[in-house]
N, C-alpha and C. Protein backbone atom coordinates (compact mmCIF):
# COMPACT_ATOMS: atom_id res chain seq x y z
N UNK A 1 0.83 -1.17 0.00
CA UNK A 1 0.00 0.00 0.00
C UNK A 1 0.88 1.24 0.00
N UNK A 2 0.31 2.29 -1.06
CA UNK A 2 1.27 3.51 -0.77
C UNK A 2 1.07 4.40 0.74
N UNK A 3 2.32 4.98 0.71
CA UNK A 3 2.03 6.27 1.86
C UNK A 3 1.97 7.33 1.40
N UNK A 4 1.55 8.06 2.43
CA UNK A 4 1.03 9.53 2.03
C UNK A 4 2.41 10.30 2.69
N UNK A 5 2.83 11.44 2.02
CA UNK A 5 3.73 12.26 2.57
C UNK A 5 3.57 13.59 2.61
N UNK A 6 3.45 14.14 3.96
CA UNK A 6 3.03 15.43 4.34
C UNK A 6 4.22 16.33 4.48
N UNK A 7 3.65 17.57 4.36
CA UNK A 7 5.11 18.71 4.38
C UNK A 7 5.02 19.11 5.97
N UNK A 8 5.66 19.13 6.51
CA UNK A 8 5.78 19.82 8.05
C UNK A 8 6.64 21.41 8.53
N UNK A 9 6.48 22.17 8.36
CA UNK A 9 7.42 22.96 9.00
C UNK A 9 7.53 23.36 10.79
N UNK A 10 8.70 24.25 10.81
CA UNK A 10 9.33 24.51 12.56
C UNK A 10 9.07 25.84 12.92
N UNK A 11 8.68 26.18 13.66
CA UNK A 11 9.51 27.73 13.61
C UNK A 11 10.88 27.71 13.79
N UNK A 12 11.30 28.93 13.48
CA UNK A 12 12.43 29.51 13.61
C UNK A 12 12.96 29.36 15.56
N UNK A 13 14.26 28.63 15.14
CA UNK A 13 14.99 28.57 16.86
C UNK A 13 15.36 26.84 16.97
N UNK A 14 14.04 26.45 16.66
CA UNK A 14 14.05 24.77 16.36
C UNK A 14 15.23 24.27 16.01
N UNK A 15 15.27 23.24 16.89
CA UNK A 15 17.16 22.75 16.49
C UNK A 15 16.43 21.27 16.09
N UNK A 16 17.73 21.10 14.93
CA UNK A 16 17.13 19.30 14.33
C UNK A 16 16.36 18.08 15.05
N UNK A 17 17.01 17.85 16.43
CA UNK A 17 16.62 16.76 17.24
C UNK A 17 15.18 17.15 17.54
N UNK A 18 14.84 18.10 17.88
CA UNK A 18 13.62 18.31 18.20
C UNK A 18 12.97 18.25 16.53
N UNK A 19 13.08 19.16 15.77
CA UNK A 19 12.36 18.81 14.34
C UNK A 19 12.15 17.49 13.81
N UNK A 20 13.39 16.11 14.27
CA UNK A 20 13.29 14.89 13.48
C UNK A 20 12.72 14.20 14.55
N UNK A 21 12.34 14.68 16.10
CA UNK A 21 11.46 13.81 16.96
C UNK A 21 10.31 13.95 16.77
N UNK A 22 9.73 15.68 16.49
CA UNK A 22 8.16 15.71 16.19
C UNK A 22 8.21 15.13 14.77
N UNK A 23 8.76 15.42 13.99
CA UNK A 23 8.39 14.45 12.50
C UNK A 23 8.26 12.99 12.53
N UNK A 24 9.50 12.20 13.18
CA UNK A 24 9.16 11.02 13.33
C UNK A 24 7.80 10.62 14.65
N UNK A 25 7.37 10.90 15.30
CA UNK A 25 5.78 11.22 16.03
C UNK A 25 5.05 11.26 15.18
N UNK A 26 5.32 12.29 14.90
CA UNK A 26 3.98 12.83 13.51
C UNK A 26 3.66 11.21 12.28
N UNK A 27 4.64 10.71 12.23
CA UNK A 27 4.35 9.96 11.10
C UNK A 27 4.55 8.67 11.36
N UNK A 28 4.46 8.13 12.95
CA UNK A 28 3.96 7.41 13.66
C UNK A 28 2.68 7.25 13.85
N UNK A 29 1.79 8.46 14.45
CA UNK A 29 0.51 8.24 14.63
C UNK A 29 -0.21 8.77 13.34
N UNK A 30 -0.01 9.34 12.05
CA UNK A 30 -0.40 9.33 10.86
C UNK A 30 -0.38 8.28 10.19
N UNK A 31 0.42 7.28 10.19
CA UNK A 31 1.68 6.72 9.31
C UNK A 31 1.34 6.96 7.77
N UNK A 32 2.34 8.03 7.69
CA UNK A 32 2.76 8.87 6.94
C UNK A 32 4.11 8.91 6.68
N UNK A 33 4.89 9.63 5.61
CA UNK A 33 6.14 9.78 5.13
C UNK A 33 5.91 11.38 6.34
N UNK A 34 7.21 12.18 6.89
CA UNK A 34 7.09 13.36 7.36
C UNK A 34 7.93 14.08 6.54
N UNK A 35 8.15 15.49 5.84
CA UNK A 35 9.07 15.80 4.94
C UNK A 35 9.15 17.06 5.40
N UNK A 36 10.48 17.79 5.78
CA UNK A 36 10.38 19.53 6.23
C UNK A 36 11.85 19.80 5.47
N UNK A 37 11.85 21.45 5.35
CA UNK A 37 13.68 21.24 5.02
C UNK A 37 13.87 22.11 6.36
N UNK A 38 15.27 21.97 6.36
CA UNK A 38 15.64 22.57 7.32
C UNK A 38 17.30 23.14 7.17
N UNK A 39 17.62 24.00 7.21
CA UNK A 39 18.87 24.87 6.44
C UNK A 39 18.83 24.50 5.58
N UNK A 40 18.06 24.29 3.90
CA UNK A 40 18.38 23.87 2.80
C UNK A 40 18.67 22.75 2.70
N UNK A 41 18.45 21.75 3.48
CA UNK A 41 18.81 20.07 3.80
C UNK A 41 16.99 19.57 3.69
N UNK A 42 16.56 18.82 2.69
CA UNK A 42 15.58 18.02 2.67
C UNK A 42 15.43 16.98 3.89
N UNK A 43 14.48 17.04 4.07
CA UNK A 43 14.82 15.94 5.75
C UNK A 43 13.53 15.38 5.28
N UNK A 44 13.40 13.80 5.72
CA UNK A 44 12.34 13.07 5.53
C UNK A 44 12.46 11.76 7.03
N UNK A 45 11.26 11.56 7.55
CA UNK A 45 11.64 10.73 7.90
C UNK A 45 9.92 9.76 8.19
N UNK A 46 10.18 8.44 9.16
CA UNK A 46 8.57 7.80 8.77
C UNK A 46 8.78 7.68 10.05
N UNK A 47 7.96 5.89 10.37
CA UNK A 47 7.61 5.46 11.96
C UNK A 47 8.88 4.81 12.38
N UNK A 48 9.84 4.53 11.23
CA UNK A 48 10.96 3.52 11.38
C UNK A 48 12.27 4.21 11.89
N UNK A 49 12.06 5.50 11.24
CA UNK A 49 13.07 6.74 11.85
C UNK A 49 13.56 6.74 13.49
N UNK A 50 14.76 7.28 13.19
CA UNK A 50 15.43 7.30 14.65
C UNK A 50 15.72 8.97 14.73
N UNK A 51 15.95 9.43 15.86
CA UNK A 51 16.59 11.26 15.97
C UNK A 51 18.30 10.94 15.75
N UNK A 52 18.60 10.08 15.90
CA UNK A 52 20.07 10.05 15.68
C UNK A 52 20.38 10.24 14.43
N UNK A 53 19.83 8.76 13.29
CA UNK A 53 20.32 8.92 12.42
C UNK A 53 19.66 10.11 11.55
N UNK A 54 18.50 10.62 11.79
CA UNK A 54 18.16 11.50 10.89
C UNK A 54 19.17 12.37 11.24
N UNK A 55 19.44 13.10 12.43
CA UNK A 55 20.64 14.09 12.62
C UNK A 55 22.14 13.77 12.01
N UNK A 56 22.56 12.40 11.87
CA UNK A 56 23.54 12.31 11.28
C UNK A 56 23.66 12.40 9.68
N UNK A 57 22.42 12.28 9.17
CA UNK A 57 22.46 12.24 7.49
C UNK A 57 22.30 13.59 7.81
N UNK A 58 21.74 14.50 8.10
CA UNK A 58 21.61 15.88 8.48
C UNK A 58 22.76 16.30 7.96
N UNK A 59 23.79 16.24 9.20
CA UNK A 59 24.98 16.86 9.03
C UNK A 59 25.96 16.12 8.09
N UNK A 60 25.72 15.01 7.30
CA UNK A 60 26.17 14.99 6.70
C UNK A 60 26.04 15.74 5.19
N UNK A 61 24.83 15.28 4.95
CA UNK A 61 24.03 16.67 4.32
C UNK A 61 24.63 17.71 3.83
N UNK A 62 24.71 18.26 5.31
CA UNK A 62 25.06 19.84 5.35
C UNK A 62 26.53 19.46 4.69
N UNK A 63 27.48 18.95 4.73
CA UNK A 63 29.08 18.83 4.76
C UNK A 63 28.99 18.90 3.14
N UNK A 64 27.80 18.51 2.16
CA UNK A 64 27.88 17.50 1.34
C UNK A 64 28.36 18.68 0.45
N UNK A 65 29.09 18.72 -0.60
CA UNK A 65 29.08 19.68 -1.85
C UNK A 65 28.25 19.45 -2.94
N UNK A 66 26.52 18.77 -2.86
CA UNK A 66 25.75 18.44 -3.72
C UNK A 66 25.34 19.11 -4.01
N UNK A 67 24.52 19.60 -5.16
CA UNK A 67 23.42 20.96 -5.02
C UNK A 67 22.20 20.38 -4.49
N UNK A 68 21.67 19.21 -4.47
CA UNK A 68 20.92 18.18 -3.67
C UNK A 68 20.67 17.50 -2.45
N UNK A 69 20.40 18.37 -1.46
CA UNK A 69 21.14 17.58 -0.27
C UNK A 69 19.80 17.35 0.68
N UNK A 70 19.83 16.02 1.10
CA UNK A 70 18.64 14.94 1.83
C UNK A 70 19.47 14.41 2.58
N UNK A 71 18.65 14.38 3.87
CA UNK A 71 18.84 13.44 4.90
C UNK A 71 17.14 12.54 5.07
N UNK A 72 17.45 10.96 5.40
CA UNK A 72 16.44 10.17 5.38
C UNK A 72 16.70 9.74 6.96
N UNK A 73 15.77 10.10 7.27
CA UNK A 73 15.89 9.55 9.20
C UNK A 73 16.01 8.03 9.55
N UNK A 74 15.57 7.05 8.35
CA UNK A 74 15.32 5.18 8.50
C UNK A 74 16.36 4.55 8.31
């Protein structure tokens, strides 16, 4: 069965761990894909997501010299 994937945004101040814990929540009790960007980094994550690794593709992300840059929280 497909999933549905919703856009989420933060306010401003919001630091990642907190953004990839309410997203992965959010798309726990939706089950849903969760998708926000955050500094120009695509962030996605589902029910399978962790706050670690989404923060580590994060910053890797950020390091990346792509013009494309995603982090997947699963």
């Amino acid at each position: 069965m497909a999933k549905a994937t919703i856009i989420i945004t933060f306010d401003p101040g919001t630091d990642i761990e907190s953004a990839f814990k309410e997203a992965i929540r959010l798309a726990t009790v939706l089950n849903v894909w969760c998708e926000f960007i955050f500094n120009g980094v695509i962030c996605l994550a589902d029910e399978s997501g962790t706050v670690d690794k989404g923060v580590k593709e994060y910053k890797r992300a950020l390091e990346s010299k792509r013009d494309l840059k995603m982090a997947l929280a699963n």
